[in-house]
C-alpha atoms as a PDB file:
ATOM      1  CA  UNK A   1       5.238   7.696  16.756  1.00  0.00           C
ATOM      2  CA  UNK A   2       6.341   4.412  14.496  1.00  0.00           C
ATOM      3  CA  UNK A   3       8.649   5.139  11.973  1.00  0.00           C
ATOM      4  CA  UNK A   4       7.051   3.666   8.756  1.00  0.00           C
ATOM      5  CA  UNK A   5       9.530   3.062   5.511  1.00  0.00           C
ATOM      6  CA  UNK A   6       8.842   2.449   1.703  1.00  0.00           C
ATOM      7  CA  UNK A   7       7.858  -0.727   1.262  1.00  0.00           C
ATOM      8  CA  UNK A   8       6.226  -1.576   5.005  1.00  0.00           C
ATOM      9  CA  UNK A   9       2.689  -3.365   4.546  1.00  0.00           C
ATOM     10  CA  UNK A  10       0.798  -1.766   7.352  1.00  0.00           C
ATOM     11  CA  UNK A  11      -2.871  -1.838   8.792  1.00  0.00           C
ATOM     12  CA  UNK A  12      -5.054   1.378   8.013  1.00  0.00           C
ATOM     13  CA  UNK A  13      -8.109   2.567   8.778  1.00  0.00           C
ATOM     14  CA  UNK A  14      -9.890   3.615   5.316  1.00  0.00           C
ATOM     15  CA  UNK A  15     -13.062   6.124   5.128  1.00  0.00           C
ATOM     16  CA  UNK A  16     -15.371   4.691   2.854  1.00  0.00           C
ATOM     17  CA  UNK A  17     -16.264   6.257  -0.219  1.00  0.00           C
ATOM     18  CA  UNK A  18     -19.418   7.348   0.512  1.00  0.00           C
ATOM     19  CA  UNK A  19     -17.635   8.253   3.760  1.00  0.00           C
ATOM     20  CA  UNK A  20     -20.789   6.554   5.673  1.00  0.00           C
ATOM     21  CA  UNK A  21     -17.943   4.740   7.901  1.00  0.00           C
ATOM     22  CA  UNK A  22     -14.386   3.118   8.039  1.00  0.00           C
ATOM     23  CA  UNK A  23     -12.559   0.441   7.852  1.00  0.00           C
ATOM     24  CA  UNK A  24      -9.104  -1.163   8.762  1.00  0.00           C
ATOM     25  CA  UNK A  25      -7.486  -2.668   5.382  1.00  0.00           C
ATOM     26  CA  UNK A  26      -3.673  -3.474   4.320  1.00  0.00           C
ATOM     27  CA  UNK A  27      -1.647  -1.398   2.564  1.00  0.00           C
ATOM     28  CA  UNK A  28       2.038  -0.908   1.244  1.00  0.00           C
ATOM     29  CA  UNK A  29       3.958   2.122   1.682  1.00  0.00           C
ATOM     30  CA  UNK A  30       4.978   3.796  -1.700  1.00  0.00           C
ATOM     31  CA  UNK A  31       6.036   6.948  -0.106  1.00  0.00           C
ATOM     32  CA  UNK A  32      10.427   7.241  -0.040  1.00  0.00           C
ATOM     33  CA  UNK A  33      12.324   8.421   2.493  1.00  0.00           C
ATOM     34  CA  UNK A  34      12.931  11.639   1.824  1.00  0.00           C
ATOM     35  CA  UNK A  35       9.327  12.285   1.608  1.00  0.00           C
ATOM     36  CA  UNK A  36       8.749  11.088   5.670  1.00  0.00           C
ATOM     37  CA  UNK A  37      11.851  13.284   6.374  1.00  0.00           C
ATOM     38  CA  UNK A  38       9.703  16.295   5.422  1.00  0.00           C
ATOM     39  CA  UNK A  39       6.305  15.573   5.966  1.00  0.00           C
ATOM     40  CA  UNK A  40       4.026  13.682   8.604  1.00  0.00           C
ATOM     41  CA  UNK A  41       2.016  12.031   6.070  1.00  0.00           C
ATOM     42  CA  UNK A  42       2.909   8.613   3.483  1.00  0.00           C
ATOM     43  CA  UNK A  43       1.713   7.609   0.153  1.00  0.00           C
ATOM     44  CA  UNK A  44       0.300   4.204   0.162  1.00  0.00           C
ATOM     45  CA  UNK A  45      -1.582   2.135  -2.611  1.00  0.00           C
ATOM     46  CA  UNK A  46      -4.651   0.020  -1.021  1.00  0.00           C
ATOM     47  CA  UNK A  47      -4.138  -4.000  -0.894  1.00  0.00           C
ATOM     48  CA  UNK A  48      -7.082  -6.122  -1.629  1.00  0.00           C
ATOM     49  CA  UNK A  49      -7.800  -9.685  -1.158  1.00  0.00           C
ATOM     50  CA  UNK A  50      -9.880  -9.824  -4.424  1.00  0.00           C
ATOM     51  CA  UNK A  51      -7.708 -11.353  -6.831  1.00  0.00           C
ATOM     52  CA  UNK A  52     -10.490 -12.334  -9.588  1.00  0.00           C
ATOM     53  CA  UNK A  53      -9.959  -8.805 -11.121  1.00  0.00           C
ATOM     54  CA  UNK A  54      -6.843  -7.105 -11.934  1.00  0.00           C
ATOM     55  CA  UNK A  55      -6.736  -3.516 -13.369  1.00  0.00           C
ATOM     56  CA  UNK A  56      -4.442  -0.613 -14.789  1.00  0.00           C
ATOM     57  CA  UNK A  57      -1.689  -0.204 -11.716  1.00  0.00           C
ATOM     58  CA  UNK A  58      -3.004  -3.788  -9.880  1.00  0.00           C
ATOM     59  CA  UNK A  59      -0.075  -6.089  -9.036  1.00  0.00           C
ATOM     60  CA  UNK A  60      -0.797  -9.870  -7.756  1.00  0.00           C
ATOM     61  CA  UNK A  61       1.741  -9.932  -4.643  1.00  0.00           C
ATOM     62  CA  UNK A  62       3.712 -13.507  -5.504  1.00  0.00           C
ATOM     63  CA  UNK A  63       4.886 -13.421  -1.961  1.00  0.00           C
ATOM     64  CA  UNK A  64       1.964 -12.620  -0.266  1.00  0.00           C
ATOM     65  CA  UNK A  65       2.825 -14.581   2.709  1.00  0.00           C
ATOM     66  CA  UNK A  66       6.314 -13.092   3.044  1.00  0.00           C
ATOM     67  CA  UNK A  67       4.991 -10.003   3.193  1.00  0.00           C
ATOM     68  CA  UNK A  68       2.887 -10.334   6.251  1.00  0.00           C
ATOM     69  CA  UNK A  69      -0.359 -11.087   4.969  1.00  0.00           C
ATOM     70  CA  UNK A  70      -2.861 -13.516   5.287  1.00  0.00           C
ATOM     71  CA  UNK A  71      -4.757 -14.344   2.137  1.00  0.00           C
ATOM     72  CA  UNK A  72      -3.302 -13.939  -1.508  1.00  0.00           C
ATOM     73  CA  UNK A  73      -3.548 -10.442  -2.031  1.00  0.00           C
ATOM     74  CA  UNK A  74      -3.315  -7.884  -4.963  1.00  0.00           C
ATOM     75  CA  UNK A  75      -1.632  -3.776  -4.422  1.00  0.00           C
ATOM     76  CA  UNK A  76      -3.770  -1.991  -6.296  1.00  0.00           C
ATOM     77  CA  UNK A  77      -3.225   1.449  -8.264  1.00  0.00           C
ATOM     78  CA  UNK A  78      -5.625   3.045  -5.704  1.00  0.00           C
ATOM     79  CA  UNK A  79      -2.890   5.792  -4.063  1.00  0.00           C
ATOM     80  CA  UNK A  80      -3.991   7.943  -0.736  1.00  0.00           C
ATOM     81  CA  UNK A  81      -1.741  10.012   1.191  1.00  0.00           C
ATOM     82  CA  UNK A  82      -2.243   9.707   4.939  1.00  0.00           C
ATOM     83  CA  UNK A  83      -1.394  10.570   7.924  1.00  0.00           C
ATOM     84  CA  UNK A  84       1.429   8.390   9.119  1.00  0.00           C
ATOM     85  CA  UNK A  85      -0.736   8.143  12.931  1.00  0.00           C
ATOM     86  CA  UNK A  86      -3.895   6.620  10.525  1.00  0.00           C
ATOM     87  CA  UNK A  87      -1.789   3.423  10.620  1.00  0.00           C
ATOM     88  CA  UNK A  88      -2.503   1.496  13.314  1.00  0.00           C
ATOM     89  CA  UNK A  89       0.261  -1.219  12.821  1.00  0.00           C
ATOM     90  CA  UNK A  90       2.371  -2.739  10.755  1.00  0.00           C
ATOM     91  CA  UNK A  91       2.224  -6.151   9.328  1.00  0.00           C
ATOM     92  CA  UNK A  92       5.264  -6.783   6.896  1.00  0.00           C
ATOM     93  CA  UNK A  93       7.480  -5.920   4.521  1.00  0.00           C
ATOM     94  CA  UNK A  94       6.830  -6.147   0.506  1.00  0.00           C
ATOM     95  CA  UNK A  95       9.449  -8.517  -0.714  1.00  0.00           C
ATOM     96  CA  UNK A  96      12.101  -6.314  -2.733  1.00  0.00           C
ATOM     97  CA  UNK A  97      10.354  -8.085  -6.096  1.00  0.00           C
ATOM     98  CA  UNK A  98       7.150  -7.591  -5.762  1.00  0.00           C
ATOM     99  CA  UNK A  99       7.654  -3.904  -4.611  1.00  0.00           C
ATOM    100  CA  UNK A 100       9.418  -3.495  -7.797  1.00  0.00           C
ATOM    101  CA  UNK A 101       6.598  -4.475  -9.604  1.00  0.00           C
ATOM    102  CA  UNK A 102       4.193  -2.198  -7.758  1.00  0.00           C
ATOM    103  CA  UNK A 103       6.437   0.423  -8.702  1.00  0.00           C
ATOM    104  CA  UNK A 104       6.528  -0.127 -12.196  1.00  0.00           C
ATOM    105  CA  UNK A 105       2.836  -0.555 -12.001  1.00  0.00           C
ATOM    106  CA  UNK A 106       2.583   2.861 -10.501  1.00  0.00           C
ATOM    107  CA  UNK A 107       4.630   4.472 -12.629  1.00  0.00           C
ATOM    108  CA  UNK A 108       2.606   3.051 -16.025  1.00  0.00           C
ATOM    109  CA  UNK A 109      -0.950   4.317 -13.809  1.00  0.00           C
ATOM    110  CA  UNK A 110       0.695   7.785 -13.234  1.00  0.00           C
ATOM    111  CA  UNK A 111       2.263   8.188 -16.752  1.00  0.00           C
ATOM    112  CA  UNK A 112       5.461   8.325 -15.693  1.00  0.00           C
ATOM    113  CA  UNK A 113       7.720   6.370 -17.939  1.00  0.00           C
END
């Protein structure tokens, strides 16, 4: 299997909410290291090409380019944990500040500061 790190942006296949199918959409790895070390699964927050609308835990990706994607693109605060074989490949990295901002984003969504 891939080895996936904090801060990849991979391709994943996502059960719809209604679970009446799937489909493949980006996403950023959140997850650390530590966490793959012990587990099989990742922590990723969903990545959305709708950028009219941004919520609690949403970050607008400033260098949505340089981190392998093709439209601009916002991270949302939606957080899954998956199994790391759901991702089917990976696309990019995050640039280091944009994942910082995810993070903080995260961490105000969670209630963690």
């Amino acid at each position: 299997m891939t080895d996936y790190s904090r801060g990849d942006v991979v391709l994943v296949s996502f059960v719809f909410s209604d679970e009446t199918g799937e489909r493949q959409r980006p996403a950023v790895i959140v997850s650390s290291e530590a966490y793959h070390r012990s587990r099989q699964e990742a922590v990723i927050a969903a990545i959305t090409s709708r950028t009219d609308r941004i919520l609690v835990g949403d970050h607008l990706i400033t260098d949505w380019q340089g981190a392998g994607l093709l439209f601009p693109s916002v991270a949302t605060g939606i957080i899954r944990t998956i199994k790391r074989g759901m991702i089917a490949r990976k696309l990019g990295t995050m640039p280091l500040a944009d994942m910082k901002k995810i993070e903080s984003n995260l961490r105000d969504a969670l209630g963690l500061k």
